[in-house]
C-alpha atoms as a PDB file:
ATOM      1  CA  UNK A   1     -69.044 122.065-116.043  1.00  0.00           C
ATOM      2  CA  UNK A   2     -65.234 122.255-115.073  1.00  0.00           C
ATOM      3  CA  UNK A   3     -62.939 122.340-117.635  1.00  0.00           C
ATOM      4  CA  UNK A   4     -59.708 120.063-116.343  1.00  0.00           C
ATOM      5  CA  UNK A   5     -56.194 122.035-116.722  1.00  0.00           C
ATOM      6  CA  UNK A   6     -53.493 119.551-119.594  1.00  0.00           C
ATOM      7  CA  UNK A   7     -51.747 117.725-117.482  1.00  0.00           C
ATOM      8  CA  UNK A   8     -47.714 117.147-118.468  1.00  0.00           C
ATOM      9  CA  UNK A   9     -45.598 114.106-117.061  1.00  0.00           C
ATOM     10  CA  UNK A  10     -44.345 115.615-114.244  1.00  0.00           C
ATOM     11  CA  UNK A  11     -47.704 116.346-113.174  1.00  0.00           C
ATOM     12  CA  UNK A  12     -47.631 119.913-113.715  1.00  0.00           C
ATOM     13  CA  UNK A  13     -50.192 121.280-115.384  1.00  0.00           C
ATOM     14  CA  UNK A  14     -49.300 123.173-118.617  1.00  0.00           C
ATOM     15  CA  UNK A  15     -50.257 127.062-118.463  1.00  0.00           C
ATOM     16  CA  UNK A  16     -49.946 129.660-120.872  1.00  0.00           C
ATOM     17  CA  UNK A  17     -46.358 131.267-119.566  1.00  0.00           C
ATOM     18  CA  UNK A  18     -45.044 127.685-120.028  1.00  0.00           C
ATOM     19  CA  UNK A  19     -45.836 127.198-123.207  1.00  0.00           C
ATOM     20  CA  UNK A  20     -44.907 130.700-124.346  1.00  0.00           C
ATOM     21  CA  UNK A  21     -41.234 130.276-122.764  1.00  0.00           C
ATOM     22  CA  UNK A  22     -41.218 126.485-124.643  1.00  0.00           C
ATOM     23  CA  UNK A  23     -42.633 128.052-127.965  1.00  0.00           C
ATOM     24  CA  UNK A  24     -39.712 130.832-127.565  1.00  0.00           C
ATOM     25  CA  UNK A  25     -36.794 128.468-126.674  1.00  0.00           C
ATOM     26  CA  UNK A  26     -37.638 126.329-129.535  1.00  0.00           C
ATOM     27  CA  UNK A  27     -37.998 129.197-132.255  1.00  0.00           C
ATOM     28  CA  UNK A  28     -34.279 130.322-130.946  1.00  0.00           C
ATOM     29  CA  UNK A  29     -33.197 126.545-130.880  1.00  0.00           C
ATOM     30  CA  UNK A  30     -33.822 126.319-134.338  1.00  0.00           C
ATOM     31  CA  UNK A  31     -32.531 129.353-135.021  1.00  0.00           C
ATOM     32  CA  UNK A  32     -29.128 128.320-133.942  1.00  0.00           C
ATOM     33  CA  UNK A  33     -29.272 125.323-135.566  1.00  0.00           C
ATOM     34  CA  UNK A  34     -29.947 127.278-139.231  1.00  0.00           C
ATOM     35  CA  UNK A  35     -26.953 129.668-137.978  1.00  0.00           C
ATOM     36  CA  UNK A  36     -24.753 126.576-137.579  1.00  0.00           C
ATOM     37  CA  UNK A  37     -25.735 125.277-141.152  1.00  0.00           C
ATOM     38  CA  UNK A  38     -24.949 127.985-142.573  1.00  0.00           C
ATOM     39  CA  UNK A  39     -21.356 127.471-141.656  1.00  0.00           C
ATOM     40  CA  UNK A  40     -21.837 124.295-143.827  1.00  0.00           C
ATOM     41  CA  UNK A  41     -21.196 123.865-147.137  1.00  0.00           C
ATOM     42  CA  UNK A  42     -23.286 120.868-147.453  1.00  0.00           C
ATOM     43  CA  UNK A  43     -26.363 123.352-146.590  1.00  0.00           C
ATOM     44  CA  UNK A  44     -24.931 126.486-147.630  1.00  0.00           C
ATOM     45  CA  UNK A  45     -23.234 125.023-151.094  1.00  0.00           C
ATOM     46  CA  UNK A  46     -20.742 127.118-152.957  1.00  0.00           C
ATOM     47  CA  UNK A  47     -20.200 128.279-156.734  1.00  0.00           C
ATOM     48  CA  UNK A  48     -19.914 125.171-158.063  1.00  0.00           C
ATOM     49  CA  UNK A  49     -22.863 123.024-156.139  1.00  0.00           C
ATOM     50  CA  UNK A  50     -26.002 123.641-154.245  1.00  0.00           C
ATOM     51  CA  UNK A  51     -26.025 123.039-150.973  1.00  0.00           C
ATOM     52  CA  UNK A  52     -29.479 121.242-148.798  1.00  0.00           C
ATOM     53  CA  UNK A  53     -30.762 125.031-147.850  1.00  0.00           C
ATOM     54  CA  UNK A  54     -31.091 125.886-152.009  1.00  0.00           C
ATOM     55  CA  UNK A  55     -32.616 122.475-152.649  1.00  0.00           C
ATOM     56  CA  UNK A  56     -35.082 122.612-149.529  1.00  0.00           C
ATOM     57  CA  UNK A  57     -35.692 126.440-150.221  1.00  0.00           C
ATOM     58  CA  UNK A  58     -35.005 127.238-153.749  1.00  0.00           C
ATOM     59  CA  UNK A  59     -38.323 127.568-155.025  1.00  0.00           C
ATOM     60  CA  UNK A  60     -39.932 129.532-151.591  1.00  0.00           C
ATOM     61  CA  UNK A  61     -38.543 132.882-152.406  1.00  0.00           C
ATOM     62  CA  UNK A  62     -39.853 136.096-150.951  1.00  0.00           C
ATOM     63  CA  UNK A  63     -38.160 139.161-152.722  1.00  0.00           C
ATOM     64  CA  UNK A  64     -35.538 136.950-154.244  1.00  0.00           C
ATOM     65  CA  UNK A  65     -34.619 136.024-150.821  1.00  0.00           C
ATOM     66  CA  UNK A  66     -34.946 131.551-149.492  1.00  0.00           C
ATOM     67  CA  UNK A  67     -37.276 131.217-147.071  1.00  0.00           C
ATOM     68  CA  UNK A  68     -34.923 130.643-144.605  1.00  0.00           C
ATOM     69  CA  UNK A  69     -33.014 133.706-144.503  1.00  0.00           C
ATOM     70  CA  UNK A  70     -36.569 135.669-144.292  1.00  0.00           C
ATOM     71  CA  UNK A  71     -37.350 133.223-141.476  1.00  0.00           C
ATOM     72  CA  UNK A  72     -33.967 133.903-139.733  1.00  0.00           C
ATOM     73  CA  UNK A  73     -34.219 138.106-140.065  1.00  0.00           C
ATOM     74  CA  UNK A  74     -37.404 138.195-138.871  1.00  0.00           C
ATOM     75  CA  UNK A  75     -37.456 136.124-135.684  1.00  0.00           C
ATOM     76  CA  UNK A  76     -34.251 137.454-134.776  1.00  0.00           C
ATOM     77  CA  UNK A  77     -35.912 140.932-134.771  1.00  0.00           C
ATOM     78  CA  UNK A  78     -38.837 139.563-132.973  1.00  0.00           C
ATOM     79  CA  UNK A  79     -36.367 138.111-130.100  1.00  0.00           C
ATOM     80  CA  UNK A  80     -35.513 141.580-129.209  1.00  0.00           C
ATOM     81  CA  UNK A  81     -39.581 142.250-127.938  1.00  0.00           C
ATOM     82  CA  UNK A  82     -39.439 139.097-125.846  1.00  0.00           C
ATOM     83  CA  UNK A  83     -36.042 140.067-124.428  1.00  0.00           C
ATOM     84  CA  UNK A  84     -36.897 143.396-123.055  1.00  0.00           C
ATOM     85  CA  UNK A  85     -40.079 141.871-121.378  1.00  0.00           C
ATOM     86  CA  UNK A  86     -37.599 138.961-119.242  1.00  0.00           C
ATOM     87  CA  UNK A  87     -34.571 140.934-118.808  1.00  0.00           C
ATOM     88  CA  UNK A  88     -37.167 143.537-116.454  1.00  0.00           C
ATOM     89  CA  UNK A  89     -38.555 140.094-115.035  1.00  0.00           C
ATOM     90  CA  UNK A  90     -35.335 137.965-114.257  1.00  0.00           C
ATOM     91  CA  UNK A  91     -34.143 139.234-111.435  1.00  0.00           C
ATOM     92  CA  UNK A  92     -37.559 137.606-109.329  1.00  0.00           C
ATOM     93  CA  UNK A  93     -38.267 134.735-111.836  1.00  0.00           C
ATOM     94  CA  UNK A  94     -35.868 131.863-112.817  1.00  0.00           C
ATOM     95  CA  UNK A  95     -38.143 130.762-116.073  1.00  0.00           C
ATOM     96  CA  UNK A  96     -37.761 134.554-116.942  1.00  0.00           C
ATOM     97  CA  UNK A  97     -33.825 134.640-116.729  1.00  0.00           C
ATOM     98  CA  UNK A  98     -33.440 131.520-119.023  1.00  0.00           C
ATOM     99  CA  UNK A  99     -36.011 132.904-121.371  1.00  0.00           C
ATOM    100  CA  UNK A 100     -33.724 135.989-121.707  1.00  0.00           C
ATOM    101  CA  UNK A 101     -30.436 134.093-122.104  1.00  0.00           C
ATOM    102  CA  UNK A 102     -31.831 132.271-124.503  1.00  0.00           C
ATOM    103  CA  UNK A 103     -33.080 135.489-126.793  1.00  0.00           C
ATOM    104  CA  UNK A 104     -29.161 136.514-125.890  1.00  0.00           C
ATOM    105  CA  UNK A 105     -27.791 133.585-126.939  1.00  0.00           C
ATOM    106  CA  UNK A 106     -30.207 133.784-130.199  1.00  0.00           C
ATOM    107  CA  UNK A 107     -29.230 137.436-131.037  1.00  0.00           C
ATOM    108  CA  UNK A 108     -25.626 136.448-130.773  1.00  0.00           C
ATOM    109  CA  UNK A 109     -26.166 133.604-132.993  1.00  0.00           C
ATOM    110  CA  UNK A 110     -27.876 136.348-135.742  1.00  0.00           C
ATOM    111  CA  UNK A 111     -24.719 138.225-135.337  1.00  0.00           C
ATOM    112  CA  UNK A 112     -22.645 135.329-136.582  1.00  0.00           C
ATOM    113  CA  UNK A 113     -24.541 135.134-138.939  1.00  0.00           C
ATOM    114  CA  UNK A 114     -24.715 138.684-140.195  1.00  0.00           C
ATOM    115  CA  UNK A 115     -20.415 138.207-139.903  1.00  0.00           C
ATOM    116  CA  UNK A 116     -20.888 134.913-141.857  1.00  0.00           C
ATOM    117  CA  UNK A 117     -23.404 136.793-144.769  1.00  0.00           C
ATOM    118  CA  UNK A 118     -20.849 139.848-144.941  1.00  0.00           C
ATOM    119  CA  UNK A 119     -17.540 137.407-145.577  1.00  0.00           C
ATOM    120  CA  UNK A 120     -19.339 135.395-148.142  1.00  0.00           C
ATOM    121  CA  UNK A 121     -20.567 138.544-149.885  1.00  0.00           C
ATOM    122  CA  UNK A 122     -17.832 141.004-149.125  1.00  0.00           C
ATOM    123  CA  UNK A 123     -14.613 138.367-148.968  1.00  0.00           C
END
């Protein structure tokens, strides 16, 4: 019996590289969008109110740290595997070079935020 390959709406049908490279654009896609939030007070908070992130987060802690924050260290360490394996690759494949823009652009994004964590701790 032949097993029929998932068909998409463009006709294409889905393989494993494609759904790796949409799996990894969407983990740094939402890592960028928790980098911009944390720019906000109204997720953030400040001294006087909590902000969406405590009241989402506040009672997933690992080591005294929000779930979020864990989330946001670890897959930005993670992006640096992925990034090595398409920056040897982009040069002959196009899905390869965006993949490794976008674990650029999500490393930059980690940096802002690591500039972000050490003005709110260290002024």
């Amino acid at each position: 019996m032949k097993v029929l390959p998932q068909i998409n709406e463009e006709g294409l049908p889905f393989t494993d590289s494609r759904l790796c490279s949409i799996l990894l654009r969407t983990i740094v896609l939402l890592n960028l969008m928790l980098v911009v939030f944390t720019w906000s007070i109204w997720y953030e908070g400040d001294g006087r109110h909590s902000g969406a992130a405590d009241q989402l987060f506040g009672n997933l802690r690992l080591g005294g740290f929000r779930a979020d924050l864990i989330y946001l260290f670890s897959s930005s360490f993670l992006l640096t595997f992925p990034l090595l394996y398409f920056f040897e690759r982009a040069r002959d494949s196009r899905r390869a070079k965006v993949n490794a823009t976008f674990c650029i652009f999500g490393l930059v994004a980690f940096a802002a935020y690591l500039y972000r964590l050490k003005l709110m701790l260290f002024g």
